[in-house]
Protein backbone atom coordinates (compact mmCIF):
# COMPACT_ATOMS: atom_id res chain seq x y z
CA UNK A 1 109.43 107.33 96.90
CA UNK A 2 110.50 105.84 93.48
CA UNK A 3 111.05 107.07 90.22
CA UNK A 4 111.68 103.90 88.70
CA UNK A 5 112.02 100.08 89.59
CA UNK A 6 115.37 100.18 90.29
CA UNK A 7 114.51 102.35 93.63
CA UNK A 8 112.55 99.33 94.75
CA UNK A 9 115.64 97.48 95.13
CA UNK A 10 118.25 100.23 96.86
CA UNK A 11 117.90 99.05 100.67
CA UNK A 12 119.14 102.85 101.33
CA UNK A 13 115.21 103.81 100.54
CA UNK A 14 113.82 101.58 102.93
CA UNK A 15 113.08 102.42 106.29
CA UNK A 16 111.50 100.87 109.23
CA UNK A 17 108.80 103.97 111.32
CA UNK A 18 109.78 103.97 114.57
CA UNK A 19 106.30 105.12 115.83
CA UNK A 20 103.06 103.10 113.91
CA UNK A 21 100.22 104.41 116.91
CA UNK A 22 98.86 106.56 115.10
CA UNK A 23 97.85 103.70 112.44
CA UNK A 24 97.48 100.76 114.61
CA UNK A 25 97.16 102.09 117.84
CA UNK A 26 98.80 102.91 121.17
CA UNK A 27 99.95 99.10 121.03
CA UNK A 28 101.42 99.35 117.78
CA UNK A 29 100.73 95.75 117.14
CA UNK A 30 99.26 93.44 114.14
CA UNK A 31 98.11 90.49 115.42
CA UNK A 32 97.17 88.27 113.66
CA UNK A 33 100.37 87.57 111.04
CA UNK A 34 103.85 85.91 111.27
CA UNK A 35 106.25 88.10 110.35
CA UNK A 36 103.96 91.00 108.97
CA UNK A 37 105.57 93.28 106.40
CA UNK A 38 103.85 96.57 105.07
CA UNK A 39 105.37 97.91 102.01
CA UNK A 40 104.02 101.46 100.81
CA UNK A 41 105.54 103.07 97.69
CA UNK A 42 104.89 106.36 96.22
CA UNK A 43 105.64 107.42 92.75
CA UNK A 44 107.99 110.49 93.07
CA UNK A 45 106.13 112.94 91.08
CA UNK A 46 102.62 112.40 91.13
CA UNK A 47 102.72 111.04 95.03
CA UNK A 48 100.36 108.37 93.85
CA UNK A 49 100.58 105.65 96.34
CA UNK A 50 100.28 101.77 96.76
CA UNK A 51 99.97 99.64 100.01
CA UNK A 52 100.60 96.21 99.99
CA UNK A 53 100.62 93.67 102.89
CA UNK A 54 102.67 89.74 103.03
CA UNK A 55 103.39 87.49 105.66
CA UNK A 56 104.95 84.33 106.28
CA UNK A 57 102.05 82.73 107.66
CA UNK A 58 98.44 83.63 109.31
CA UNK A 59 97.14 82.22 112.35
CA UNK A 60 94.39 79.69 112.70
CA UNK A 61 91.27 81.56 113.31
CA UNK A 62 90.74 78.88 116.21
CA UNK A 63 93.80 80.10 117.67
CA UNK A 64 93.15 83.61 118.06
CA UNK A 65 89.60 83.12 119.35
CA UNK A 66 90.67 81.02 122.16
CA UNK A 67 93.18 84.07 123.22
CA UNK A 68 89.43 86.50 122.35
CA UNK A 69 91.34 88.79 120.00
CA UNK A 70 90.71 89.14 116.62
CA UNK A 71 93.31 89.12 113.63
CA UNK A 72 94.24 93.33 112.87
CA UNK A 73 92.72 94.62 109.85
CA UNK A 74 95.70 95.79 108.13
CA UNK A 75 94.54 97.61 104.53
CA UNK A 76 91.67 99.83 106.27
CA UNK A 77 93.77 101.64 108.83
CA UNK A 78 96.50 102.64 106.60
CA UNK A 79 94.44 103.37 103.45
CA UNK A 80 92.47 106.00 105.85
CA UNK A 81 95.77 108.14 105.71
CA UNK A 82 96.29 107.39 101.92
CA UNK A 83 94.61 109.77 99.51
CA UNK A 84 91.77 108.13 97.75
CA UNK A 85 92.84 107.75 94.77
CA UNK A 86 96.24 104.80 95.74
CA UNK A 87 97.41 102.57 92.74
CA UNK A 88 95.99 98.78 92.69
CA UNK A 89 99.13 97.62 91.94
CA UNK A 90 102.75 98.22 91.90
CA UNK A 91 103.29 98.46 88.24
CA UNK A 92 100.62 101.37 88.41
CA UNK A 93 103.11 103.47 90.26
CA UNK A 94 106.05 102.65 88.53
CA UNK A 95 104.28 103.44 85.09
CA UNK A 96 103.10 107.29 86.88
CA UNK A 97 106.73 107.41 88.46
CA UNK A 98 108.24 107.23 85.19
CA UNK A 99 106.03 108.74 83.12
CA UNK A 100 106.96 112.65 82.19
CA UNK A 101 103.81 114.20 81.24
CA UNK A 102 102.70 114.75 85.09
CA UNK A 103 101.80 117.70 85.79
CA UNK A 104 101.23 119.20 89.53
CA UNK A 105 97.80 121.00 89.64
CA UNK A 106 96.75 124.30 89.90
CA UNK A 107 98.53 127.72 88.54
CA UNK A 108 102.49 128.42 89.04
CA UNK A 109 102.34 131.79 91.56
CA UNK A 110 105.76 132.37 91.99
CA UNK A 111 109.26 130.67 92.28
CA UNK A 112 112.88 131.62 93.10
CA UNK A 113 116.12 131.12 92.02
CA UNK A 114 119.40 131.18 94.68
CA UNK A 115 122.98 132.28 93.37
CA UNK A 116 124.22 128.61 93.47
CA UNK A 117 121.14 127.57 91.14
CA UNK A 118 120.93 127.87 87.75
CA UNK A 119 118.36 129.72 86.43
CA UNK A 120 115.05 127.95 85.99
CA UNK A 121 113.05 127.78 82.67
CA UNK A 122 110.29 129.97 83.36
CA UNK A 123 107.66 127.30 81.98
CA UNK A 124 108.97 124.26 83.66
CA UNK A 125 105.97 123.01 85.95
CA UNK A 126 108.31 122.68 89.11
């Protein structure tokens, strides 16, 4: 999640999933790539998200044919759990993540307040 571009660059947001199965199979392999690195970043209030996908190098096409496998598709099988609507680029996000006139949808129902909170402005969206 980031608010603005300075998240990108605090390592304590990063994390590495310890289970991936459920995205590239009981395996939990991408073949295909040297040194594969998936980066997915979501703008903090609007959830909008964008996937993007580097390596160090790919291998030869020859290569993997000879071994009968086939290089993983990497976009496609994460994008299925990513709403429809993901940013095309990084920038995208950062611009919704900072932006202040987002607005979650539908109708405030209800809220709360604790005794360690300070009381919330009746209008405020969250």
């Amino acid at each position: 999640l980031v608010r603005s571009e300075e998240d990108l660059r605090d390592a304590s947001r990063h994390f590495q999933p310890l289970f991936t199965h459920q995205v590239f199979g009981p395996r939990e392999e991408i073949v295909g790539y040297e040194d594969p690195h998936i980066q997915i970043v979501y703008a903090t209030n609007s959830l909008l998200p964008f996937i993007s996908f580097r390596c160090a190098d790919k291998v030869e096409a020859a290569q993997l044919a000879e071994l009968s496998v086939a290089a993983t598709d990497v976009y496609d099988p994460v994008r299925r759990f990513a709403p429809a609507d993901y940013a095309h680029s990084l920038q995208e996000v950062l611009d919704s993540a900072e932006s202040s006139s987002f607005l979650p949808p539908g109708e405030r129902v209800g809220g709360y307040t604790t005794a360690s909170s300070v009381a919330a402005d009746e209008n405020a969206p969250f």
